[in-house]
Protein backbone atom coordinates (compact mmCIF):
# COMPACT_ATOMS: atom_id res chain seq x y z
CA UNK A 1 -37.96 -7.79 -26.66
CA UNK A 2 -35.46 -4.89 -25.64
CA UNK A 3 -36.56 -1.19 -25.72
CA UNK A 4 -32.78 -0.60 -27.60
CA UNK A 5 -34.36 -2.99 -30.36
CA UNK A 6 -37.37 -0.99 -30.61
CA UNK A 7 -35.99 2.39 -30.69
CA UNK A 8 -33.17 0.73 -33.62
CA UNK A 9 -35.84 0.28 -35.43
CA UNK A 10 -38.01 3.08 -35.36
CA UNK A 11 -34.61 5.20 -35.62
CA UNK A 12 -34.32 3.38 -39.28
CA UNK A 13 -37.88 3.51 -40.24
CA UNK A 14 -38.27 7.24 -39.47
CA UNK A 15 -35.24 7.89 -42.13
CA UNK A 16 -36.55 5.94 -44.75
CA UNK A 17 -38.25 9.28 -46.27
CA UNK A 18 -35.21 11.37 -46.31
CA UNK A 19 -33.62 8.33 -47.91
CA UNK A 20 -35.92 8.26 -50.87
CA UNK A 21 -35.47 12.09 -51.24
CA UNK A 22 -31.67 12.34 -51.50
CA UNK A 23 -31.52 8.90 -53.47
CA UNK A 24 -34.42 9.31 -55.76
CA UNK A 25 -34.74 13.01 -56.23
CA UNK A 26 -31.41 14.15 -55.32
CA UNK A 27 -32.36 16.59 -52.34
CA UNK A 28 -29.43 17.53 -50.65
CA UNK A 29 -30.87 18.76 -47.19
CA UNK A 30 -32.29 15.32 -46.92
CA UNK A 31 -28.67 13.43 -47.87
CA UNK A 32 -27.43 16.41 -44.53
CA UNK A 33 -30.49 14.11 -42.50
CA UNK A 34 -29.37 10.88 -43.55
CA UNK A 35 -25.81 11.72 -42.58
CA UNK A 36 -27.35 12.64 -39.24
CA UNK A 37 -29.55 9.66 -38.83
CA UNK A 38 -26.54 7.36 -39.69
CA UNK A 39 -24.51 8.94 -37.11
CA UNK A 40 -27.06 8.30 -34.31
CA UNK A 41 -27.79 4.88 -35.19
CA UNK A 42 -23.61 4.08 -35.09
CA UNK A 43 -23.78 5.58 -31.68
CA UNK A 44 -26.68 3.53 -30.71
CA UNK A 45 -25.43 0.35 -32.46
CA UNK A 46 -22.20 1.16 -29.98
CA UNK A 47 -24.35 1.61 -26.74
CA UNK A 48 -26.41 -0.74 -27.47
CA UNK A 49 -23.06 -3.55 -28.02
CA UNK A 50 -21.53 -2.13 -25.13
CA UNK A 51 -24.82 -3.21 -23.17
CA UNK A 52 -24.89 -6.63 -24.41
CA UNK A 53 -21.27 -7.11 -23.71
CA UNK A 54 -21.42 -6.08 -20.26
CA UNK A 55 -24.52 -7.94 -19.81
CA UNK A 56 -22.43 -10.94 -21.21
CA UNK A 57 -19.70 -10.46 -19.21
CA UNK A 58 -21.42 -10.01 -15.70
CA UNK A 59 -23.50 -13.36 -16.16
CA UNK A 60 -20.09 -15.11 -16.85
CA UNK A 61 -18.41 -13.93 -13.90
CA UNK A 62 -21.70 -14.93 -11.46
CA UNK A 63 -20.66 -19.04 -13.17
């Protein structure tokens, strides 16, 4: 499995606590870490479909 896939993960796991916080309790710091969180996993959802699209698109030029 891809080290992207891993890190995707662990990136969403590790803001499940601030979730809870600014959901369930209404802290706002924590809602200020969730923005952050969400930010970096767009920009690593983008990377991440840039990769496979280049991937893709080398392997159909090499046919």
């Amino acid at each position: 499995m891809n080290n992207n896939f891993s890190k995707l993960k662990d990136l969403v796991m590790s803001m499940e606590g601030d979730f809870e916080k600014f959901y369930d309790k209404g802290n706002a710091a924590a809602g200020t870490r969730v923005r952050k969180g969400m930010q970096d996993l767009k920009n690593m959802a983008q990377d991440i479909r840039k990769e496979v699209q280049d991937m893709k698109n080398s392997t159909e030029s090499t046919k």
